[in-house]
Protein backbone atom coordinates (compact mmCIF):
# COMPACT_ATOMS: atom_id res chain seq x y z
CA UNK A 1 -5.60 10.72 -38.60
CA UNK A 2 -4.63 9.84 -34.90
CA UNK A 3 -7.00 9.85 -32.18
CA UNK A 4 -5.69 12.64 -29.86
CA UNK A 5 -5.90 10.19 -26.81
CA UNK A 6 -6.43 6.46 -27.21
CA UNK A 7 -6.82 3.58 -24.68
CA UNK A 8 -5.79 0.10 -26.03
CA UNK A 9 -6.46 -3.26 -23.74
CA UNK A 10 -6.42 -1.03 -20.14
CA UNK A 11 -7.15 -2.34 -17.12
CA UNK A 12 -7.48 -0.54 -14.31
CA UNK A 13 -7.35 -2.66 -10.74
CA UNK A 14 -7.17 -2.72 -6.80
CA UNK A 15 -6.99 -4.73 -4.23
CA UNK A 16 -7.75 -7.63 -7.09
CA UNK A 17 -10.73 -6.24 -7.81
CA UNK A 18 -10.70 -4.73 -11.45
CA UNK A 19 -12.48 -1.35 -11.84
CA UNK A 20 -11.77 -0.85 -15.92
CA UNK A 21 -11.93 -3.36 -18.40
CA UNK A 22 -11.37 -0.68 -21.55
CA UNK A 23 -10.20 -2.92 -25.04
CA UNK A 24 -10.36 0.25 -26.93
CA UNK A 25 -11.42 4.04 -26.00
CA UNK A 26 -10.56 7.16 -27.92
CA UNK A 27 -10.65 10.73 -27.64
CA UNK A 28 -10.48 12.70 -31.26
CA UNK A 29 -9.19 16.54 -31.23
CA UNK A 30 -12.24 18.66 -30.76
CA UNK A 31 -14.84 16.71 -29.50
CA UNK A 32 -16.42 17.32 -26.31
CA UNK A 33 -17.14 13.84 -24.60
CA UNK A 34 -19.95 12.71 -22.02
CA UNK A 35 -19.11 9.69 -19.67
CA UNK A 36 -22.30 8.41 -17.95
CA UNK A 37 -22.94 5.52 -16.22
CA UNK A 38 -24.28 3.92 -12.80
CA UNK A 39 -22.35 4.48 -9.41
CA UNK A 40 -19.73 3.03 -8.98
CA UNK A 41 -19.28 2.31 -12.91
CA UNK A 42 -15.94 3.52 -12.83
CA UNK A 43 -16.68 6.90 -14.68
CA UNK A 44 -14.28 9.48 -12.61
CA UNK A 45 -11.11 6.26 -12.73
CA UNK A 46 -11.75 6.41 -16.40
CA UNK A 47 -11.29 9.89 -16.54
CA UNK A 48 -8.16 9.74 -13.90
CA UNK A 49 -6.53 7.41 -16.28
CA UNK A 50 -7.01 9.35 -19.29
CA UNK A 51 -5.85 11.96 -17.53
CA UNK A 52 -2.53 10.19 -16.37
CA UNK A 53 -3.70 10.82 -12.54
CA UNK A 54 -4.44 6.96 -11.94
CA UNK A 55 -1.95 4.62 -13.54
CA UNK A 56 -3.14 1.85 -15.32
CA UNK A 57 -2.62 -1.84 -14.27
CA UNK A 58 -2.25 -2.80 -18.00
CA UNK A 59 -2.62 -2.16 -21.81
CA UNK A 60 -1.51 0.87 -23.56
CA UNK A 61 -1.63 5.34 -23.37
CA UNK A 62 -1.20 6.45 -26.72
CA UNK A 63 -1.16 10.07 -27.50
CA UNK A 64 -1.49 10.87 -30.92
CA UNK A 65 -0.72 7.76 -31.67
CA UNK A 66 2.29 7.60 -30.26
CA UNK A 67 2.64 5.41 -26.87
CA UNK A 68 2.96 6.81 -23.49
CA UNK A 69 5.17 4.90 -21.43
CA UNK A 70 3.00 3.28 -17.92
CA UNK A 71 4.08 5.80 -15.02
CA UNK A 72 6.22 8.14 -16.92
CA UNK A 73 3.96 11.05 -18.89
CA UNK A 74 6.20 13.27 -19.46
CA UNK A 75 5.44 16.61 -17.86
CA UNK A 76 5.63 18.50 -21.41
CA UNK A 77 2.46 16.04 -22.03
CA UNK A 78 0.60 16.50 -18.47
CA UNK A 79 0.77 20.35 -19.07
CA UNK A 80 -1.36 19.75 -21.75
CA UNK A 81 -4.15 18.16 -19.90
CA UNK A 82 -6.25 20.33 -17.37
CA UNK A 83 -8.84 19.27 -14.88
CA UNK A 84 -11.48 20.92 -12.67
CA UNK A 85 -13.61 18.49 -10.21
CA UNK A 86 -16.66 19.16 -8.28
CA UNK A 87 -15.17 20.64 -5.25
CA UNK A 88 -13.31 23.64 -6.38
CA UNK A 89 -10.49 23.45 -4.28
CA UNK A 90 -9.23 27.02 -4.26
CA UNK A 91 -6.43 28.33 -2.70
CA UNK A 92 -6.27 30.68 0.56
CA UNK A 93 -5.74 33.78 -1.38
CA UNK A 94 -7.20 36.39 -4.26
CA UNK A 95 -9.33 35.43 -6.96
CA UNK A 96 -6.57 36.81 -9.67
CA UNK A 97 -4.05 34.41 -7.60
CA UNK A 98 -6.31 31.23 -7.89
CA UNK A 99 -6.20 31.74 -11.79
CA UNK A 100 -2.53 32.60 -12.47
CA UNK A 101 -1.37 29.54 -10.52
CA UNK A 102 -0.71 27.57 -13.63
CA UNK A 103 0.92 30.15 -15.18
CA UNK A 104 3.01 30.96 -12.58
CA UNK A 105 3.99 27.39 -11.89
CA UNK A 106 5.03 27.47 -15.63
CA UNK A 107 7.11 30.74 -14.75
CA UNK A 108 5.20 32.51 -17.21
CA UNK A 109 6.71 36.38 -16.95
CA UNK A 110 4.48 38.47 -14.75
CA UNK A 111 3.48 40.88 -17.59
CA UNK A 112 1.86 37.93 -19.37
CA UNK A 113 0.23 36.43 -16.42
CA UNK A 114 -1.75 39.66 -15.35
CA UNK A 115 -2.73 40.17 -19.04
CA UNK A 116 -4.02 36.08 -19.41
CA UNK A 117 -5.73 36.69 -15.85
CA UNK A 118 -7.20 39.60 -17.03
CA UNK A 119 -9.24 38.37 -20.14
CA UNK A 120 -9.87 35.15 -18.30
CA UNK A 121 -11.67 36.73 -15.47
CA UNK A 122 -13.66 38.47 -18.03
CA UNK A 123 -14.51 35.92 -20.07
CA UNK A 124 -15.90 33.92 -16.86
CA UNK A 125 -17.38 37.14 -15.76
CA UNK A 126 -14.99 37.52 -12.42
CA UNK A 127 -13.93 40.50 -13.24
CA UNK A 128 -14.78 41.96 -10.29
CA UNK A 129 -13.99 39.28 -7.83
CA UNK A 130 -10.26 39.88 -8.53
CA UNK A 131 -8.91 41.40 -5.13
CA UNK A 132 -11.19 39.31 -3.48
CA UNK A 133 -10.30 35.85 -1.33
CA UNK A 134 -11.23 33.01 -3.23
CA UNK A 135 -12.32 30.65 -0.35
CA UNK A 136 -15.00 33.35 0.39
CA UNK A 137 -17.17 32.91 -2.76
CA UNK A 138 -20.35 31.64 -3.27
CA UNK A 139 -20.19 28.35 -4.97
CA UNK A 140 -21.02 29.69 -8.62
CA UNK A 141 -18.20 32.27 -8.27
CA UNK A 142 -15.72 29.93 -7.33
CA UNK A 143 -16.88 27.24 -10.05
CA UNK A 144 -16.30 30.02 -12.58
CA UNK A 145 -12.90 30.68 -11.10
CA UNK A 146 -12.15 26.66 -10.76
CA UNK A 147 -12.52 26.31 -14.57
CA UNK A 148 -10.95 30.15 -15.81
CA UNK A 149 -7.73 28.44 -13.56
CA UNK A 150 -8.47 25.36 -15.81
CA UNK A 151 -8.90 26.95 -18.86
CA UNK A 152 -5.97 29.80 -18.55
CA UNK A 153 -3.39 27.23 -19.79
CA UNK A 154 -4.84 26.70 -23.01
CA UNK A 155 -4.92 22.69 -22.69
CA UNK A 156 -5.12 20.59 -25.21
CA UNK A 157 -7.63 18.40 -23.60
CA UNK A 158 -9.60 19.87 -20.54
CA UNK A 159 -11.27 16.87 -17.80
CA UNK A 160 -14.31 17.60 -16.39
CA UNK A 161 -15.81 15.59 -12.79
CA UNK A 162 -19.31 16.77 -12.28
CA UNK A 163 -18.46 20.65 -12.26
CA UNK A 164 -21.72 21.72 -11.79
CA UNK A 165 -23.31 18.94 -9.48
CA UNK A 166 -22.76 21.14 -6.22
CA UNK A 167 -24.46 24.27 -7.86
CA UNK A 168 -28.51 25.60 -7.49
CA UNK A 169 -30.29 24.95 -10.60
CA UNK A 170 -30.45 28.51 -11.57
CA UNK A 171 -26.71 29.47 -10.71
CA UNK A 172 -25.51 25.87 -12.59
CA UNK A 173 -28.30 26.93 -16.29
CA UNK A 174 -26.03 30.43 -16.64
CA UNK A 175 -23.06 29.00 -16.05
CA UNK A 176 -23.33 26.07 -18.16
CA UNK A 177 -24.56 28.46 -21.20
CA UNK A 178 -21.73 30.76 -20.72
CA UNK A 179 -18.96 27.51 -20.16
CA UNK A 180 -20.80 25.89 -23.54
CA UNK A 181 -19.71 29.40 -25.51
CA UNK A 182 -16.25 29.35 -24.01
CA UNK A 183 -15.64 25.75 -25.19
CA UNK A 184 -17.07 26.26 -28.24
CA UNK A 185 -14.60 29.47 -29.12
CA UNK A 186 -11.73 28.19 -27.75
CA UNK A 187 -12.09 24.54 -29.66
CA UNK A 188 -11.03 22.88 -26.32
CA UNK A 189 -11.45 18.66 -26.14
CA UNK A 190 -13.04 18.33 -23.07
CA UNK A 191 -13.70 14.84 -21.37
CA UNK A 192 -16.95 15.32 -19.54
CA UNK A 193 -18.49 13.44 -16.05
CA UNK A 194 -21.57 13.88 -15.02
CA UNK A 195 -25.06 12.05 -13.90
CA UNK A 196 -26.83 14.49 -15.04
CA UNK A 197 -28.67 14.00 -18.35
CA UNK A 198 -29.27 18.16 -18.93
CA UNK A 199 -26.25 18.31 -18.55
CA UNK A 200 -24.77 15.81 -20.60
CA UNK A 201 -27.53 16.20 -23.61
CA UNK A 202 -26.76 20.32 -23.34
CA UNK A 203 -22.70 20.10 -23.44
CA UNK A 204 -21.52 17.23 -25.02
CA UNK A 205 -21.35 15.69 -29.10
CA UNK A 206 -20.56 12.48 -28.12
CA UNK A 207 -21.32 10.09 -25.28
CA UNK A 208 -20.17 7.46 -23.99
CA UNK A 209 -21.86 4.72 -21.26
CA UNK A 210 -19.44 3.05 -18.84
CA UNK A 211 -21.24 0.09 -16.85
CA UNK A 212 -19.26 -2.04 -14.49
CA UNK A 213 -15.98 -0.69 -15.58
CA UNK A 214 -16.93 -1.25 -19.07
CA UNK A 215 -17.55 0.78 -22.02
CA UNK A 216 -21.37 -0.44 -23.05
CA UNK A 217 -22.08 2.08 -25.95
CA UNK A 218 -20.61 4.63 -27.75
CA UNK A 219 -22.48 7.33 -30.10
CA UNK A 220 -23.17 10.60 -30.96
CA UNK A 221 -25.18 12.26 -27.80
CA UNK A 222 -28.45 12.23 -29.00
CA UNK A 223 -28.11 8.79 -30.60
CA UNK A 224 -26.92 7.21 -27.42
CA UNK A 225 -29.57 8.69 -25.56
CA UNK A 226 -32.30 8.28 -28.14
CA UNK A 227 -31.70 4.77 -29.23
CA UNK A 228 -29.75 2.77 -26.11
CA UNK A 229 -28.90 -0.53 -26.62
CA UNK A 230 -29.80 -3.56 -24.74
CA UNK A 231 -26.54 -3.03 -22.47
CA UNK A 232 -27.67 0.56 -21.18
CA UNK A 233 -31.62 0.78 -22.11
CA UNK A 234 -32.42 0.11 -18.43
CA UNK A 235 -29.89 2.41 -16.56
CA UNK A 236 -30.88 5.65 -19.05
CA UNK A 237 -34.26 4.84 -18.90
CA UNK A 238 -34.38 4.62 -15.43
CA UNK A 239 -32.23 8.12 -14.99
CA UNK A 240 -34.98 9.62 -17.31
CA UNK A 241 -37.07 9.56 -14.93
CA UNK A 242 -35.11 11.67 -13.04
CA UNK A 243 -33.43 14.07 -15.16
CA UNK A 244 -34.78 15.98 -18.40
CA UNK A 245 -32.95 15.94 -21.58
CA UNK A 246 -34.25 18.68 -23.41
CA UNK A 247 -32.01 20.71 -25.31
């Protein structure tokens, strides 16, 4: 069976510097992956290119094993794919408006839209945020709303850039236990960024260390973070002492 998204020989560079050296990545249908690394590793490129946001400089997209021609996903593809970042980045207008966009952009009829809107505002618990502007929300409120918008389009693969980084500790442990529940029922992929070893250890099945644009280990979660190898021993042990992993 076919990885679901596979990276063969990419390279990723500007300004002749080169920012991804990837031989071989993949992505299989209902995993959820962690990306860690240092600053600067080249985590959130990664994720652009997989994501068909950054173009690569070289190698091969395959999708389901069938190659993506460089610089021309097709748009039945990208509206597969779904992304929410750190920074929200909601529009000037209601809650329920902020979630349908997809949907509308799809010209989904109207009936469908409020009834999608409807149960994904619930499911997020937004419910009763729905009249309300979305740039006024408090930054757990409109991280739930960034990833219902993500999630209302059913995507095959969802992207993940440090969602929760910007949020309080409490507001960022209840939202991560409800998001882990949502992922988990709907039997999303999701492609995961974060420093954040809670966070990472708590969400994700699989992990994968990106140092200097390269991929230095790949392994089940707790394996990786358990047993690092002599490539990424230093940078998680290091970040240990920063971060719990507890489950």
């Amino acid at each position: 069976m076919s990885p679901l998204l596979e990276l063969k020989k990419v390279t990723f560079q500007t300004e002749n510097k080169t920012i991804l050296d990837i031989p071989k990545f993949q992505i299989q249908t209902g995993e959820f992956l962690g990306i860690m690394g240092p600053n600067g590793a080249g985590k959130s490129t990664l994720l652009k290119v997989l994501a068909f946001l950054d173009q690569q400089t070289s190698g091969e997209i395959l999708y389901r094993g069938q190659v993506i021609p460089k610089g021309n996903a097709p748009l039945e593809l990208r509206r597969k794919f779904s992304i929410a970042l750190q920074q929200s980045l909601l529009l000037d207008g209601t809650v329920f408006h902020n979630i349908a966009i997809g949907l509308t952009l799809r010209k989904v009829p109207k009936s469908v839209i409020k009834e999608k809107v409807e149960q994904w505002m619930e499911v997020f618990g937004v419910s009763h945020l729905a009249k309300k502007n979305a740039l006024y929300l408090s930054g757990g409120e409109a991280q739930r709303v960034n990833l219902a918008r993500a999630m209302i389009v059913e995507p095959e693969i969802l992207f993940l850039d440090e969602p929760f980084s910007a949020l309080d500790f409490p507001t960022k442990i209840r939202l991560m236990e409800d998001f882990k529940q949502i992922i988990e029922e709907a039997k999303t992929t999701a492609v995961f960024v974060s420093h954040d070893l809670m966070e990472i250890n708590y969400l994700t099945s699989q992990l994968v260390i990106v140092v200097n644009g390269e991929v230095k280990q790949v392994g089940s979660t707790p394996r990786v973070l358990e047993q690092p190898n002599s490539s990424t021993a230093s940078f998680l042990n290091e970040w240990k002492k920063f971060y719990p992993v507890a489950r």
